[in-house]
Protein backbone atom coordinates (compact mmCIF):
# COMPACT_ATOMS: atom_id res chain seq x y z
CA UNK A 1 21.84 -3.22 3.20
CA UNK A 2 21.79 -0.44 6.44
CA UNK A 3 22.51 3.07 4.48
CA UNK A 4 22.90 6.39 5.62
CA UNK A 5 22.93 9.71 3.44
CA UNK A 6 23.92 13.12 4.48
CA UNK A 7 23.04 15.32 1.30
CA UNK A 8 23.25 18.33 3.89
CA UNK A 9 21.47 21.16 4.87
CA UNK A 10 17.65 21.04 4.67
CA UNK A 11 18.08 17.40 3.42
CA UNK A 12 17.50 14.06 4.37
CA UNK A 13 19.41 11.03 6.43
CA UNK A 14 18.39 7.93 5.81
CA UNK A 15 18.84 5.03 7.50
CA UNK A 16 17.22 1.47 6.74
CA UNK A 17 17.18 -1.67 4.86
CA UNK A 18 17.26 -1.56 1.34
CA UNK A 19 15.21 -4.58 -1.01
CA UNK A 20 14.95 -4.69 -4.72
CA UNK A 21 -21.84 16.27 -4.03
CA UNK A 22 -23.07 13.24 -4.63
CA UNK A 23 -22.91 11.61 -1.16
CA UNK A 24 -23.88 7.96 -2.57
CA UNK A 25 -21.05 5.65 -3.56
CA UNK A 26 -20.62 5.18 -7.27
CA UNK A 27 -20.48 1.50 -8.50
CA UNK A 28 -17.30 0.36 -8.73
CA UNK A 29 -15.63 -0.88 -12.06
CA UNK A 30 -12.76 -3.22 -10.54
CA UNK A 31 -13.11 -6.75 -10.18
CA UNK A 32 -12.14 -8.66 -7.08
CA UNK A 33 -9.62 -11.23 -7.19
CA UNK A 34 -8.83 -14.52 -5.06
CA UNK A 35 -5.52 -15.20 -3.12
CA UNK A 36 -3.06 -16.98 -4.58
CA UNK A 37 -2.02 -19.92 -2.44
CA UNK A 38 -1.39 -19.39 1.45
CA UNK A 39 1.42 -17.35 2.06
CA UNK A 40 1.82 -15.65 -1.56
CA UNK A 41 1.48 -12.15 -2.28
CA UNK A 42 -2.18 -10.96 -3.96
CA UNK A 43 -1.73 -10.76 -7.72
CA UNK A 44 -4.50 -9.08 -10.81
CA UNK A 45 -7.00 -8.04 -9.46
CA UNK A 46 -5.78 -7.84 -5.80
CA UNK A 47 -2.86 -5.80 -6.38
CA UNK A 48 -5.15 -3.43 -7.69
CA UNK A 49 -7.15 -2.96 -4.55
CA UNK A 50 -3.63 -2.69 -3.18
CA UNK A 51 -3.03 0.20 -4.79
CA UNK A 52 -6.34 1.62 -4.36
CA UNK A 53 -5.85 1.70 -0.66
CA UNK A 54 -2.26 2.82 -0.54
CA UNK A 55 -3.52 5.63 -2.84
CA UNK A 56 -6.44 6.33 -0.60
CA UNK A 57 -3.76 6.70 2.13
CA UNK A 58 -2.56 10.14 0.82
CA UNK A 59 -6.20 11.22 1.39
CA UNK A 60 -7.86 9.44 3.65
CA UNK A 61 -5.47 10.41 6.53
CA UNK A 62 -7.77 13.93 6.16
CA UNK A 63 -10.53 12.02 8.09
CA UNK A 64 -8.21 11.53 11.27
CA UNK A 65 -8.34 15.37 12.00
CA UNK A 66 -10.46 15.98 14.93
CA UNK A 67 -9.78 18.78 17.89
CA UNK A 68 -9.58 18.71 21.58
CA UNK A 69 -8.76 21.24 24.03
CA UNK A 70 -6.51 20.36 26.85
CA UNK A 71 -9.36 20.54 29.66
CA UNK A 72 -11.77 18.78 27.43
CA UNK A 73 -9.21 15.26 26.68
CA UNK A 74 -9.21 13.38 23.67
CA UNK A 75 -11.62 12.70 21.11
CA UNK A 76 -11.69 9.53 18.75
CA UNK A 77 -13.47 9.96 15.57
CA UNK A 78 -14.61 6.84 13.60
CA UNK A 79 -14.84 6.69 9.71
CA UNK A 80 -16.30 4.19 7.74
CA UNK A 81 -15.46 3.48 4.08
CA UNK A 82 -17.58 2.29 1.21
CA UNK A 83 -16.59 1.27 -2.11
CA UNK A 84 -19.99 0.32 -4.40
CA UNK A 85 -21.72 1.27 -1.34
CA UNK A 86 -20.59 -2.03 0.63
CA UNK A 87 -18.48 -1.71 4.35
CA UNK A 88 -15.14 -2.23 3.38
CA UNK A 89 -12.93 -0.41 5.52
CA UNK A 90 -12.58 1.17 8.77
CA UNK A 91 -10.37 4.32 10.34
CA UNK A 92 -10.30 5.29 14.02
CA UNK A 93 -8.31 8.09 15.16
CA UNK A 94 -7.95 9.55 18.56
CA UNK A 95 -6.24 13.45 18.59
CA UNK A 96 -5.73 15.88 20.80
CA UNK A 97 -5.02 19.71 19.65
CA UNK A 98 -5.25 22.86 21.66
CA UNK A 99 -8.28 24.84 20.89
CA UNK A 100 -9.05 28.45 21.35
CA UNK A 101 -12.90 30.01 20.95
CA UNK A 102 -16.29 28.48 21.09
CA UNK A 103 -19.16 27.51 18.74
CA UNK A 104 -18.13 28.73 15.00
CA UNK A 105 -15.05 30.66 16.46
CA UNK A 106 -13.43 27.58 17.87
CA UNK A 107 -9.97 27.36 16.31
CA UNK A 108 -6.65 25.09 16.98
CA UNK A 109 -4.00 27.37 18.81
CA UNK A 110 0.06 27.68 19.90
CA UNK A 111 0.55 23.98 21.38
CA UNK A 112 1.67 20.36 21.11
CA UNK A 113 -0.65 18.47 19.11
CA UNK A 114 -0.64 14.68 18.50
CA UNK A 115 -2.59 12.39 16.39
CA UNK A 116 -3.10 8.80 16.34
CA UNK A 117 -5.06 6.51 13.79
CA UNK A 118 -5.68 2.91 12.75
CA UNK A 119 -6.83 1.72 9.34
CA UNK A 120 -7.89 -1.33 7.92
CA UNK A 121 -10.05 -3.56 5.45
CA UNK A 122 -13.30 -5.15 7.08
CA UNK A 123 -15.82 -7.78 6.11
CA UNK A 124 -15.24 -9.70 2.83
CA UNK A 125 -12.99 -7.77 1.74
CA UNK A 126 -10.67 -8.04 4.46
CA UNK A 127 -10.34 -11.85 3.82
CA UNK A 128 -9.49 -11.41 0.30
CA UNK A 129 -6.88 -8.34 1.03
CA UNK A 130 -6.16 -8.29 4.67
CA UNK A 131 -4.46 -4.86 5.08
CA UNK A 132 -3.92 -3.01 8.48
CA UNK A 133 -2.42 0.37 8.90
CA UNK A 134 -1.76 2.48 11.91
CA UNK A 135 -0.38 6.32 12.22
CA UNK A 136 1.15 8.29 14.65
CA UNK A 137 2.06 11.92 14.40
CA UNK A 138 3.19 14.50 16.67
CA UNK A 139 4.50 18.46 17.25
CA UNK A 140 3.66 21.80 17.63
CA UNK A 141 0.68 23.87 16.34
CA UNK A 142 1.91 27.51 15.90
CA UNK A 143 -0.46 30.60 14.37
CA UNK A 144 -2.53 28.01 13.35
CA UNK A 145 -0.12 25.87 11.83
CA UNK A 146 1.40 22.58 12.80
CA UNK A 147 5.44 21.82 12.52
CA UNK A 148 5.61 18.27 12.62
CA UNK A 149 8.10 16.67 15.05
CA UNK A 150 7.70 13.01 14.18
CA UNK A 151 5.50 10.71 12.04
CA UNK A 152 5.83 6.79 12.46
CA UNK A 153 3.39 4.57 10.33
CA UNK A 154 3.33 0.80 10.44
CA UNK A 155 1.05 -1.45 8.24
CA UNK A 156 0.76 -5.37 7.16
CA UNK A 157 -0.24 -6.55 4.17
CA UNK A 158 -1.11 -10.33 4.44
CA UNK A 159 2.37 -11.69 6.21
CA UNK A 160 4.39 -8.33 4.78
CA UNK A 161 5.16 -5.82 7.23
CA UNK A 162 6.61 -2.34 7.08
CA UNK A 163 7.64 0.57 9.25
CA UNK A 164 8.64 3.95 8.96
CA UNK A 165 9.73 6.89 10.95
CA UNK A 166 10.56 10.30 9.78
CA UNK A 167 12.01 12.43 12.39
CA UNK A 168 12.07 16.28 11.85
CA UNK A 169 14.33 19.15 13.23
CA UNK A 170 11.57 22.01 12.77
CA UNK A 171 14.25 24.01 10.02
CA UNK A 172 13.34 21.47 6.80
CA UNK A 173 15.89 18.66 7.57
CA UNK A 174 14.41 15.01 8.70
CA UNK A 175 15.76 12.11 9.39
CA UNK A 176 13.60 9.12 8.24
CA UNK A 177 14.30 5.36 9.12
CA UNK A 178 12.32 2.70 7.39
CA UNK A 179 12.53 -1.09 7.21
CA UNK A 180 12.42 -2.03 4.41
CA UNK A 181 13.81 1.08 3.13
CA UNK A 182 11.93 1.00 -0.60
CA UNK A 183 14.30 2.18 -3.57
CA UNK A 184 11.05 4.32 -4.54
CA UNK A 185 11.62 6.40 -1.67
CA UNK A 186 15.02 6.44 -1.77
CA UNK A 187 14.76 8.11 -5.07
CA UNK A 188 12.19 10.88 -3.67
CA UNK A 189 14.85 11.38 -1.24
CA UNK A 190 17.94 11.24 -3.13
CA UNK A 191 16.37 13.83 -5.27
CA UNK A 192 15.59 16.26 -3.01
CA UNK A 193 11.99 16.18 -3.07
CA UNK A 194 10.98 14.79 0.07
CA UNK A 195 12.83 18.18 2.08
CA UNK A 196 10.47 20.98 3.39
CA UNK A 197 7.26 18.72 3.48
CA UNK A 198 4.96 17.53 6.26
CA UNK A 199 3.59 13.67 6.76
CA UNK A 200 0.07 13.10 5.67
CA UNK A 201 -1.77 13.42 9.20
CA UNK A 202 0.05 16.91 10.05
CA UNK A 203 -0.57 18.57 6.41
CA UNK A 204 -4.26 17.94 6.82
CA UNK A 205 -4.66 19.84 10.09
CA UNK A 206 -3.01 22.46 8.37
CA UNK A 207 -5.74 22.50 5.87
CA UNK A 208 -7.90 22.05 9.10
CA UNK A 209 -6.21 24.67 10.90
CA UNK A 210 -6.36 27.55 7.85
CA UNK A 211 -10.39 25.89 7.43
CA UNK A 212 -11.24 27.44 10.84
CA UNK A 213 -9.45 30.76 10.93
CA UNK A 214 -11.22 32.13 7.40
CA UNK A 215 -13.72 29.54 7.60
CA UNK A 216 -12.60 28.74 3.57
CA UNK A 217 -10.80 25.45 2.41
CA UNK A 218 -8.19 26.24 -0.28
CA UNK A 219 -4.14 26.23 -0.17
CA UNK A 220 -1.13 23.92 -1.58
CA UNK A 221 0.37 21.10 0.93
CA UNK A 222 3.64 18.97 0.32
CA UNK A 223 3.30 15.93 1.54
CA UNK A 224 5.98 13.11 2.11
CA UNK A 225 4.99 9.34 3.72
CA UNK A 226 8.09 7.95 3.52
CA UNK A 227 7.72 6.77 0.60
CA UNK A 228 5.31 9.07 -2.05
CA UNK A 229 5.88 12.17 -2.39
CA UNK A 230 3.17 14.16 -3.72
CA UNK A 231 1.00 17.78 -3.34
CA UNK A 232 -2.47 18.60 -2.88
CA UNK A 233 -3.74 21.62 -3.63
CA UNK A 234 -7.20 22.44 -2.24
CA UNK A 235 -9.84 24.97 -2.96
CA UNK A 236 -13.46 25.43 -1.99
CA UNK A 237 -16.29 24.03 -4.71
CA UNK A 238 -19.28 26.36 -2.16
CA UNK A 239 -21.58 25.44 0.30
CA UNK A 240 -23.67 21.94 0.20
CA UNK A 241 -25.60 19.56 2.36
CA UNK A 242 -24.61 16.19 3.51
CA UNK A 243 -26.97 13.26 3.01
CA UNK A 244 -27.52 10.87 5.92
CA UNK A 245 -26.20 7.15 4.96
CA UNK A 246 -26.06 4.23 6.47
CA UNK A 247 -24.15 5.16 9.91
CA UNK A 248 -24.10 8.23 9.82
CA UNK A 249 -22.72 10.77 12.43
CA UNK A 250 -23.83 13.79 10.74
CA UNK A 251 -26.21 15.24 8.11
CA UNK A 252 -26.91 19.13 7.38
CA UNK A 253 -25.34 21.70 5.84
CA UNK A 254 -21.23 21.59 5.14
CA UNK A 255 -18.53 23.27 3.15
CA UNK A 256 -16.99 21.36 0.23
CA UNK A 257 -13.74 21.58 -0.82
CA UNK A 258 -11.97 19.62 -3.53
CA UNK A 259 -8.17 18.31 -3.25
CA UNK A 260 -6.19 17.54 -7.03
CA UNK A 261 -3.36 15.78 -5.73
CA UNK A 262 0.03 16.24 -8.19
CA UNK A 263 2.23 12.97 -8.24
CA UNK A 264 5.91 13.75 -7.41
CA UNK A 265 7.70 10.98 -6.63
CA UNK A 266 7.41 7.40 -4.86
CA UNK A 267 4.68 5.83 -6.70
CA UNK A 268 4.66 2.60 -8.96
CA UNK A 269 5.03 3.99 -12.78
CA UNK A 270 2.19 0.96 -13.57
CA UNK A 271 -0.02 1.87 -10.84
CA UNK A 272 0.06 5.59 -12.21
CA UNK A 273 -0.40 4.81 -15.63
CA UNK A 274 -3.85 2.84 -14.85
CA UNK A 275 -4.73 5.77 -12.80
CA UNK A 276 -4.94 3.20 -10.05
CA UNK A 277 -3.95 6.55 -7.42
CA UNK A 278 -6.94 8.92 -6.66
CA UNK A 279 -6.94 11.37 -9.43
CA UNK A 280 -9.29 13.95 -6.83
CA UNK A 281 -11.12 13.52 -3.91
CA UNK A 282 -13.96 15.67 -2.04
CA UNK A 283 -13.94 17.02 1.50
CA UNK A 284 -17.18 17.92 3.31
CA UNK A 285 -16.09 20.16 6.19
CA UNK A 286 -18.45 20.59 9.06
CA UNK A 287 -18.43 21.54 13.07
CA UNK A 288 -20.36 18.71 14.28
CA UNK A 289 -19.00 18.59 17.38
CA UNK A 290 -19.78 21.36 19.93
CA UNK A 291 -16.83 24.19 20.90
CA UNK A 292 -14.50 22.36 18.04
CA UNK A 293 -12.99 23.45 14.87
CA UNK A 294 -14.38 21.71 11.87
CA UNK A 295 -13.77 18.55 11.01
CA UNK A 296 -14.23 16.62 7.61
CA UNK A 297 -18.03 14.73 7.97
CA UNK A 298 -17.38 12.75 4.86
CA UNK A 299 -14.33 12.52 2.21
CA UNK A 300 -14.88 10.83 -1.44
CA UNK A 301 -11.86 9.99 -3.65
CA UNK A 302 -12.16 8.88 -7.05
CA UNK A 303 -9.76 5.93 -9.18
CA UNK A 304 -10.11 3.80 -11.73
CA UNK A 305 -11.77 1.25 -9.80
CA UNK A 306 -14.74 3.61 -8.42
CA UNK A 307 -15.09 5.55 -5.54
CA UNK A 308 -14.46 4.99 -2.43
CA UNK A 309 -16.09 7.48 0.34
CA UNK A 310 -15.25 7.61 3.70
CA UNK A 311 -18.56 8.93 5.93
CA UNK A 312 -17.88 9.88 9.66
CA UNK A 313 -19.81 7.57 11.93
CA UNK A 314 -19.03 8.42 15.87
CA UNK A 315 -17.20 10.53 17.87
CA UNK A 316 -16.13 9.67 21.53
């Protein structure tokens, strides 16, 4: 069923299809499952690691914040994620934001900024749960802070796909088109939740952004996907060092900050109840890269199936 809703000023319209420091990986507790038959959908213990990486989602999109000035081009950062310390997923994400300063004083500035990442399971656990994501997000950094202008995210979950766009007017209303168009969403829209928030990629350069003009993590971000709707609210846990693993990119001395994320809307009552969403995560903040803000070196997030940390491995 194609929908729209109009609920008015700083609201939404929707339009779609509607269907009914401890840098070592912990052990994880979950079990992996098999696939059920061919074409059908992933059930027990599958579903689980379903909704361990849409949970991750709401945090791992924090890795995909690098910086680039205009004269310098683009920069693609490369993340690679454990869970009991094995390979099992992979992000890339190439971004461009305008940069001010040098050295420690390097800082995004007034310009467009866009972001775009890919995600998705690798080695054996891609052939039981073959998930792909990809991310693009783009507007305007101003005093620091970004206004988003539009967010699409696609991903494709064994033969399931699904899309969504949120478009945004830069005064609180967006317009988001999504196919399917979930009922969970519909809900976080419906009741006015989902107005006055930024998509995932664009709230963490804000965290970025405020990281590198008081070089100090800390602040509250709404956050709407399309579909969740949730906040994280960051502060700094002091200074630390980050251990070298397998790959990588960086080791030395980094800032750690810890995000509580606070469920709003959008999420799968079950999935919440088994704590199957990240109940925290860690960010390691660093300036690895020369004449760039800080970027996060390594994230950690923490579910009832373990923890899965995501260490930065290159940067091109």
């Amino acid at each position: 069923m194609t929908m729209a809703m109009e609920p008015g000023r700083r609201g939404y319209r929707m339009i779609g299809q509607e269907r009914a420091l401890s840098p070592e990986p912990a052990t994880s507790r979950g079990q992996r499952g098999s696939r059920q038959g061919g074409r059908g959908r992933s059930r027990g213990p599958s579903r689980k690691v379903r909704q361990l990486l849409l949970g991750l989602a709401m945090l791992v999109s924090a890795a995909g914040i690098g910086s680039t000035s205009a004269a310098a081009g683009q920069k693609t950062l490369t993340y690679l994620g454990y869970l009991a310390g094995v390979p099992v997923l992979n992000l890339t994400a190439t971004v461009t934001v305008p940069v001010s300063g040098g050295g420690a004083m390097a800082a995004p500035v007034t310009g467009a900024y866009q972001i775009n990442a890919q995600m998705g399971t690798i080695g054996n656990l891609a052939m039981l749960y073959p998930y792909q994501a990809s991310m693009a997000a783009n507007g305007r950094m101003s005093v620091g802070r970004p206004t988003p202008q539009q967010f699409k995210s696609n991903q494709t979950i064994w033969q399931k796909q699904e899309s969504i766009t949120l478009t945004y007017d830069g005064a609180g209303d967006v317009s988001i088109t999504a196919n399917p168009l979930s009922q969970l969403g519909k809900q976080v829209v419906q009741s006015g939740n989902a107005n006055n928030t930024m998509d995932p990629a664009s709230a963490v350069l804000a965290l970025v952004g405020a990281f590198s003009a008081r070089n100090a993590c800390g602040g509250s971000y709404a956050v709407f996907d399309g579909v969740r709707r949730y906040d994280i609210a960051v502060e700094e846990a002091g200074k630390a060092n980050v251990n070298m693993l397998q790959q990588s990119f960086y080791q030395g001395a980094a800032t750690e900050c810890r995000a509580a994320p606070r469920l709003v809307g959008g999420f799968q009552q079950a999935a919440v109840q088994n704590q199957l969403y990240p109940q925290s995560a860690r960010l390691w903040l660093a300036r690895p890269i020369n004449n760039f803000p800080a970027v996060p070196v390594r994230i950690s997030a923490q579910n009832a199936l373990g923890e899965m940390v995501l260490d930065l491995v290159a940067v091109q």
